[in-house]
C-alpha atoms as a PDB file:
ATOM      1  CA  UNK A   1      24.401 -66.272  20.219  1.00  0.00           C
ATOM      2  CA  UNK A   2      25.475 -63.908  17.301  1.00  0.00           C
ATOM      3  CA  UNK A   3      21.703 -63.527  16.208  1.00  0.00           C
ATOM      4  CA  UNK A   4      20.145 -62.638  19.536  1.00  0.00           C
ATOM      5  CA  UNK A   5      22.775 -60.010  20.262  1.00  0.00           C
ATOM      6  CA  UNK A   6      21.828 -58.168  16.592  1.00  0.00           C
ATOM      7  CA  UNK A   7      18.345 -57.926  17.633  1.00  0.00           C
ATOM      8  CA  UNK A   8      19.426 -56.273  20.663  1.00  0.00           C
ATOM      9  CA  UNK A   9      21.358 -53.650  19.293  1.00  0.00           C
ATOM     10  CA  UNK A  10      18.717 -53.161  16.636  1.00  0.00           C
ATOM     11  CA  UNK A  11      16.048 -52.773  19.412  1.00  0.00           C
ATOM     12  CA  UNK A  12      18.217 -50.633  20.738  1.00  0.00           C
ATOM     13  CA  UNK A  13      18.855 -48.444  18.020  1.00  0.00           C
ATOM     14  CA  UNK A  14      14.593 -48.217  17.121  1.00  0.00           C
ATOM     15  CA  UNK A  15      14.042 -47.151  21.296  1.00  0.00           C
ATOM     16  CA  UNK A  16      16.985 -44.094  20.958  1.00  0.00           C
ATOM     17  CA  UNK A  17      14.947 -43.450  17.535  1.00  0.00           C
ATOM     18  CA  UNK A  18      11.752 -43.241  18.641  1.00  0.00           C
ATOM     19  CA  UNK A  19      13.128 -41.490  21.925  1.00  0.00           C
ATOM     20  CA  UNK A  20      14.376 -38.799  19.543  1.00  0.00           C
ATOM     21  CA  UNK A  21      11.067 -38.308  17.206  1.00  0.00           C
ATOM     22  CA  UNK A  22       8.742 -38.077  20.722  1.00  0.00           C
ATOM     23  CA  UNK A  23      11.288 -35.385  22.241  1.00  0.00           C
ATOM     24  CA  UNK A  24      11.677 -33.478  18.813  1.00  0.00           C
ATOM     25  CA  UNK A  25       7.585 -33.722  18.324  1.00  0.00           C
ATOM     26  CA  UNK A  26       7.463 -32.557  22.476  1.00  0.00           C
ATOM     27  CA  UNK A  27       9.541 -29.441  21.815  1.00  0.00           C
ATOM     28  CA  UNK A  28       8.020 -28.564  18.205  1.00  0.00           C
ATOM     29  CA  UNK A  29       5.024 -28.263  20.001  1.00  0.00           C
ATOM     30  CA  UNK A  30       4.450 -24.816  21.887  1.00  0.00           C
ATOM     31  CA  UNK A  31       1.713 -25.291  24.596  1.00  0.00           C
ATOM     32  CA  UNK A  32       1.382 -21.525  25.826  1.00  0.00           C
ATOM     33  CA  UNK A  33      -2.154 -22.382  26.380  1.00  0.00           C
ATOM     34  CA  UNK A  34      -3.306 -19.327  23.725  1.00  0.00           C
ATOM     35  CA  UNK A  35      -7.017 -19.918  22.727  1.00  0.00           C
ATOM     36  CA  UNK A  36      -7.836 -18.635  18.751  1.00  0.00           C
ATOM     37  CA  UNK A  37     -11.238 -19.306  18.612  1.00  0.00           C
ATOM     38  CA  UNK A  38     -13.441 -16.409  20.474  1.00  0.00           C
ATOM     39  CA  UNK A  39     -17.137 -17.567  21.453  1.00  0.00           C
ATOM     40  CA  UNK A  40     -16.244 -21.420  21.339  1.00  0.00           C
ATOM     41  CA  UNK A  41     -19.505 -22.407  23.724  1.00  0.00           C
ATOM     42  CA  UNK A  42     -21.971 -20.028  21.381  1.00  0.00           C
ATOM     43  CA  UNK A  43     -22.768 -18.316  24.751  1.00  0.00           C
ATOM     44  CA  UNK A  44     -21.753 -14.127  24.205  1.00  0.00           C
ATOM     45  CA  UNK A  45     -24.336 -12.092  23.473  1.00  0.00           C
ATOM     46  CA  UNK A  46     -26.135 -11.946  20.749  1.00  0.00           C
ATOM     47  CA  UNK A  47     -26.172 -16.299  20.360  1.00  0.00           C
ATOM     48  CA  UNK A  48     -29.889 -16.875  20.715  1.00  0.00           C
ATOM     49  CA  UNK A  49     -31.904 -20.211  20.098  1.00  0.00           C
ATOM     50  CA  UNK A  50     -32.708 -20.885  16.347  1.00  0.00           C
ATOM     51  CA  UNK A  51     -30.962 -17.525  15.176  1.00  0.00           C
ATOM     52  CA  UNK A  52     -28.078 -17.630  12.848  1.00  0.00           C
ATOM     53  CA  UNK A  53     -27.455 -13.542  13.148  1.00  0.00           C
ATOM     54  CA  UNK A  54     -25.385 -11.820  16.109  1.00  0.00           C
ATOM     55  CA  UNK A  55     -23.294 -14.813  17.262  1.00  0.00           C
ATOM     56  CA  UNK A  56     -20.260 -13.134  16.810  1.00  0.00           C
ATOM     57  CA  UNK A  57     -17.665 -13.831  15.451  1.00  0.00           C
ATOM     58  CA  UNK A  58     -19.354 -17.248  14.059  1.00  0.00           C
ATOM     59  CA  UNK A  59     -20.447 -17.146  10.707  1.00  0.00           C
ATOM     60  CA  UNK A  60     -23.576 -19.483   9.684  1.00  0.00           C
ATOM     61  CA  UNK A  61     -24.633 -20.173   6.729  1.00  0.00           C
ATOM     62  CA  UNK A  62     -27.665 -22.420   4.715  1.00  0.00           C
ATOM     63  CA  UNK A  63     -29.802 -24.058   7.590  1.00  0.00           C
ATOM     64  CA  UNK A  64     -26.785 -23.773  10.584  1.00  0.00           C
ATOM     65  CA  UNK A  65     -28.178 -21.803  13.542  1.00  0.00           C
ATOM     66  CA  UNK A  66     -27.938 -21.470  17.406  1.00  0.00           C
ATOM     67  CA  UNK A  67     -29.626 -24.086  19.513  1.00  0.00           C
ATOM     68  CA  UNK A  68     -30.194 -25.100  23.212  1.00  0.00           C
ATOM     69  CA  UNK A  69     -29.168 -28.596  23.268  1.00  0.00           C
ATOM     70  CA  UNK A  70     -25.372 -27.828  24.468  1.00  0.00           C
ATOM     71  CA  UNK A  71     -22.710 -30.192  25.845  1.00  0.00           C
ATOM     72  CA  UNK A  72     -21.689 -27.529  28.341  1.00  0.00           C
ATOM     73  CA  UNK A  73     -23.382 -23.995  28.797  1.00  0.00           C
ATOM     74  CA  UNK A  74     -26.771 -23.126  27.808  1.00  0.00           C
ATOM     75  CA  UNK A  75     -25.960 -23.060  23.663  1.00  0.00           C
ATOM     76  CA  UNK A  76     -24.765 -24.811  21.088  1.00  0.00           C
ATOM     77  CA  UNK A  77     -24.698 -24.917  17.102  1.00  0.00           C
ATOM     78  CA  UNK A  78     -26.552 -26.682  14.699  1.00  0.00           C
ATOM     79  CA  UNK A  79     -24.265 -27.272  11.391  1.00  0.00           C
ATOM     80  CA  UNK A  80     -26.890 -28.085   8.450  1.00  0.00           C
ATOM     81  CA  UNK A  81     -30.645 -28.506   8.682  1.00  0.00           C
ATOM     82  CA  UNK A  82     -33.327 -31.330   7.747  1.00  0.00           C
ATOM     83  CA  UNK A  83     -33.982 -32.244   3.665  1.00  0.00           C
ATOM     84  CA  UNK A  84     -31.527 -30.575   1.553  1.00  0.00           C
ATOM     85  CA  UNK A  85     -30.140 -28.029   4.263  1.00  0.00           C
ATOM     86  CA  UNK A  86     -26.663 -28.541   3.958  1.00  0.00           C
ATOM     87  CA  UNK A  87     -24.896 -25.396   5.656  1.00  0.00           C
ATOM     88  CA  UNK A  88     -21.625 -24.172   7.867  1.00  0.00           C
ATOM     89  CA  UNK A  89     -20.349 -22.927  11.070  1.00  0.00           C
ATOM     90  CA  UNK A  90     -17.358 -20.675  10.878  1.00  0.00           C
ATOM     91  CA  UNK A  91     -15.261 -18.809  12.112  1.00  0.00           C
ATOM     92  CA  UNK A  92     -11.827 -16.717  10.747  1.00  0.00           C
ATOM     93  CA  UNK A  93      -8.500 -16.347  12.987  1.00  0.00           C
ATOM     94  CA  UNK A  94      -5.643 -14.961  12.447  1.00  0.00           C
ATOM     95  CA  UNK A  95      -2.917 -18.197  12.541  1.00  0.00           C
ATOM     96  CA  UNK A  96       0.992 -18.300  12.710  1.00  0.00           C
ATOM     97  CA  UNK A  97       3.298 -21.079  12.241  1.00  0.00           C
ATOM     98  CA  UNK A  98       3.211 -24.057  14.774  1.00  0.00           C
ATOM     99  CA  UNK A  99       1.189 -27.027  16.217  1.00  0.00           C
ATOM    100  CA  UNK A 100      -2.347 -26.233  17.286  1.00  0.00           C
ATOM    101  CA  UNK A 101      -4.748 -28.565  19.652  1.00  0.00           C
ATOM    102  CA  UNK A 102      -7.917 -28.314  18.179  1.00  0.00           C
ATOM    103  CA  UNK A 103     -11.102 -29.765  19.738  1.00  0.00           C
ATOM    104  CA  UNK A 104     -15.018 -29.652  19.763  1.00  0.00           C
ATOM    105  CA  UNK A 105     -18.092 -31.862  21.019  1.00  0.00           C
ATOM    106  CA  UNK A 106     -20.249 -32.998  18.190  1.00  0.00           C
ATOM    107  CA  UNK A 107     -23.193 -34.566  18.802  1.00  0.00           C
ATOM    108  CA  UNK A 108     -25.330 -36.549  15.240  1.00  0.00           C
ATOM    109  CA  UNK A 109     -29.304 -35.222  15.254  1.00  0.00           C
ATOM    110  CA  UNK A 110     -31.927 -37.391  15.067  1.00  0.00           C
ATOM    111  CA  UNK A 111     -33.140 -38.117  11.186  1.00  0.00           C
ATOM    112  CA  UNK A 112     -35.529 -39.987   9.594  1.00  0.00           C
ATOM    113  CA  UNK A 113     -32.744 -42.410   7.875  1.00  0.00           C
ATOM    114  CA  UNK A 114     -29.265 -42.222   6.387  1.00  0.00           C
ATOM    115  CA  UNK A 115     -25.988 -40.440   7.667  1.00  0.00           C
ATOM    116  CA  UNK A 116     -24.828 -37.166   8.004  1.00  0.00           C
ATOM    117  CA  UNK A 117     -21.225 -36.491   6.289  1.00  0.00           C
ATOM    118  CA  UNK A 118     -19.889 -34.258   9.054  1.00  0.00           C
ATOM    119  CA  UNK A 119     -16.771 -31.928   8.006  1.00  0.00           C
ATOM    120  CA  UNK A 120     -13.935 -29.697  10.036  1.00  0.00           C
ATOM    121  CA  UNK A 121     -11.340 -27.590   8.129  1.00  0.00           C
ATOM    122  CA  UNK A 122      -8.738 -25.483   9.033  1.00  0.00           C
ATOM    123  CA  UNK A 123      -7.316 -23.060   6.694  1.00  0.00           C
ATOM    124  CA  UNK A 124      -8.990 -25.169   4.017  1.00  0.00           C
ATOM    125  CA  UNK A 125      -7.516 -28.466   5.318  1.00  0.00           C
ATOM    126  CA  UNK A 126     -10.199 -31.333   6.305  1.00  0.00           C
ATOM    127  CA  UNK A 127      -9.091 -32.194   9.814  1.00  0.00           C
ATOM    128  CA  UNK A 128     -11.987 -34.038  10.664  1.00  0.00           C
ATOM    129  CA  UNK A 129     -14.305 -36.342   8.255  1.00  0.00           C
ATOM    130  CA  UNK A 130     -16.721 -38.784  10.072  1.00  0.00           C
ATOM    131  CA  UNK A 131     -20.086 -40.268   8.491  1.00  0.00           C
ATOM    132  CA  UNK A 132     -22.707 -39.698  11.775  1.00  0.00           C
ATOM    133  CA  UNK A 133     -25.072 -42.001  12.173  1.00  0.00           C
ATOM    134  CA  UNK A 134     -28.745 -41.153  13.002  1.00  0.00           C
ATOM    135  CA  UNK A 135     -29.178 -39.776  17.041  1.00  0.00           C
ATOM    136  CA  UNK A 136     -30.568 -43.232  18.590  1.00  0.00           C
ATOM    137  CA  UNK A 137     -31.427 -43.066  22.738  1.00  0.00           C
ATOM    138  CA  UNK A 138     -27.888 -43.947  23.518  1.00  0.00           C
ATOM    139  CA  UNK A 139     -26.717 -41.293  21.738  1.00  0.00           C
ATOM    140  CA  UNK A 140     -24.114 -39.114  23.526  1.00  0.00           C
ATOM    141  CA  UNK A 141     -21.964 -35.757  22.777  1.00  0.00           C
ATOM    142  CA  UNK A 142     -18.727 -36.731  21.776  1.00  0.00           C
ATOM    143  CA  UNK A 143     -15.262 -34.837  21.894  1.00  0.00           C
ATOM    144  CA  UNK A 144     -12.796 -34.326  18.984  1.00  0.00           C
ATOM    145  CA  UNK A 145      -9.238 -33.885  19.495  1.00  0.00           C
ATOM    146  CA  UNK A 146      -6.583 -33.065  16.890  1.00  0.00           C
ATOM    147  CA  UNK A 147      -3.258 -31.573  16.479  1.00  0.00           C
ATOM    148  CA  UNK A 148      -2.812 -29.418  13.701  1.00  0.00           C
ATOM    149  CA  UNK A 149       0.423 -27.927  11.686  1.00  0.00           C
ATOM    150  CA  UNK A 150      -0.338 -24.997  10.314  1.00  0.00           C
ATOM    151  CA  UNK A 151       3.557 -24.343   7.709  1.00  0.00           C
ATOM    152  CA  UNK A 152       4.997 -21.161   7.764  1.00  0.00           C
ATOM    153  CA  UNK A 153       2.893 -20.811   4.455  1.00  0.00           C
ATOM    154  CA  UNK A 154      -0.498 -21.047   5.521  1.00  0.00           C
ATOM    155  CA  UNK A 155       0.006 -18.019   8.141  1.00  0.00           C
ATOM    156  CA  UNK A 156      -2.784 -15.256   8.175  1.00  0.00           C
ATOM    157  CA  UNK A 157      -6.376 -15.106   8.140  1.00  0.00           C
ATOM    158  CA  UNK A 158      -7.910 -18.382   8.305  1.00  0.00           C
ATOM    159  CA  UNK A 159     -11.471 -20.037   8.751  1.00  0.00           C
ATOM    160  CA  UNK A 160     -12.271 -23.018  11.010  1.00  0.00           C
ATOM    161  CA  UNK A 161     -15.240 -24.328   9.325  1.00  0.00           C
ATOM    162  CA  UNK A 162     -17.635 -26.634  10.245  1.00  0.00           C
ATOM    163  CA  UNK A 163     -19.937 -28.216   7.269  1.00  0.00           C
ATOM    164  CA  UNK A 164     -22.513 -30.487   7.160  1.00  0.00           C
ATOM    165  CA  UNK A 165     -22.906 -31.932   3.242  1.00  0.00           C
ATOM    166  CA  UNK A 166     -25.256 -33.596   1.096  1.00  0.00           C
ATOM    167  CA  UNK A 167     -24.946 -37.127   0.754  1.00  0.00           C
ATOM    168  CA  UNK A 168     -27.363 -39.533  -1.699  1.00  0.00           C
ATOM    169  CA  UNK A 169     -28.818 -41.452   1.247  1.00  0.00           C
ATOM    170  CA  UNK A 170     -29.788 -38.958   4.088  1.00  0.00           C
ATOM    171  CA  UNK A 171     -32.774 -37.239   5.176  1.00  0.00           C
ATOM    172  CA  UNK A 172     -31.319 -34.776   6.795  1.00  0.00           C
ATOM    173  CA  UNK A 173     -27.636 -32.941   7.295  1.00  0.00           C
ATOM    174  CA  UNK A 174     -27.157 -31.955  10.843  1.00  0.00           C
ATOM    175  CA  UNK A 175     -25.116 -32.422  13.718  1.00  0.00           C
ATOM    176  CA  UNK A 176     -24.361 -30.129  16.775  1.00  0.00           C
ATOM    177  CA  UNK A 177     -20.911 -28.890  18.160  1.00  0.00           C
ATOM    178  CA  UNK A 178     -20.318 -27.076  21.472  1.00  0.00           C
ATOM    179  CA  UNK A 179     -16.783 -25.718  23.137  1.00  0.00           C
ATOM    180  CA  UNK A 180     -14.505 -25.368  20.593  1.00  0.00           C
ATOM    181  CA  UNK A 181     -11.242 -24.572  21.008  1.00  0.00           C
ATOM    182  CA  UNK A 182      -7.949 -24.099  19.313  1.00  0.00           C
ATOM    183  CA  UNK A 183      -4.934 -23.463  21.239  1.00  0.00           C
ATOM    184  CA  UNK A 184      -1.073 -22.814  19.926  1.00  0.00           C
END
């Protein structure tokens, strides 16, 4: 059969294709194992329940703060606050060119109603953009994984930010995040 044997060599073809775009992605991607973010679990020194000051390097701003619900650890962060207390978690690093795992635990708070529009960027990219839905009692900590390309272009000082914003139907932005990492 003429037709059956051009599907097989187009098969064919697709499987040495795709075989070559997973090995080039495999060796594009440097796993060293070197961890960029400093203070992922909110645990050094200086974290402390519901302050925003001295948890080095993180930088918090409008209603984020420290808190003691954690995934792992004793501490976490809060990103945001209840009403209209939209606020960040960050943190700058210096980046080079390459792949990047980047991951974190986020857990939604509990609200009176609505969603909270939950935000990640790196070096000003969004990288992670979920609507949370109110804490209910089966509510659990859940982990975020993403690889990231940071282009020869974007090298330098960069902030990983965390942001929870103000939507029209929420009565309160706020989520949680715990062990955060970012590895080349």
């Amino acid at each position: 059969m003429k037709g059956s044997s051009t599907i097989r060599r187009l098969l064919a073809r697709t499987v040495v294709v795709c075989s070559a775009f997973f090995a080039t992605f495999l060796v594009a991607y440097d796993a060293n194992g070197t961890e960029f973010i400093s203070n992922g679990g909110f645990e050094d020194p200086g974290c402390a329940k519901e302050k925003a000051d001295g948890c080095v390097p993180w930088v918090f701003t409008g209603n984020g703060a420290v808190n003691d619900k954690p995934h792992s650890g004793l501490l976490a962060a809060t990103v945001g606050g209840q009403g209209p207390g939209a606020g960040t978690v960050s943190q700058t690093v210096k980046l080079v060119e390459g792949f990047y795992s980047f991951s974190f635990w986020y857990f939604p708070r509990k609200i009176a109603n609505g969603m909270t529009p939950a935000i990640a960027k790196i070096a000003g990219k969004i990288v992670f953009a979920k609507m949370l839905p109110s804490q209910e009692d089966y509510t659990i900590w859940t982990k975020c994984e993403i690889v990231v390309h940071i282009a020869k272009t974007e090298e330098g000082e960069k902030t990983i930010e965390f942001s929870a914003g103000v939507a029209p139907n929420y009565a309160g932005p706020l989520f949680d995040i715990d062990d955060v990492s970012l590895e080349k």
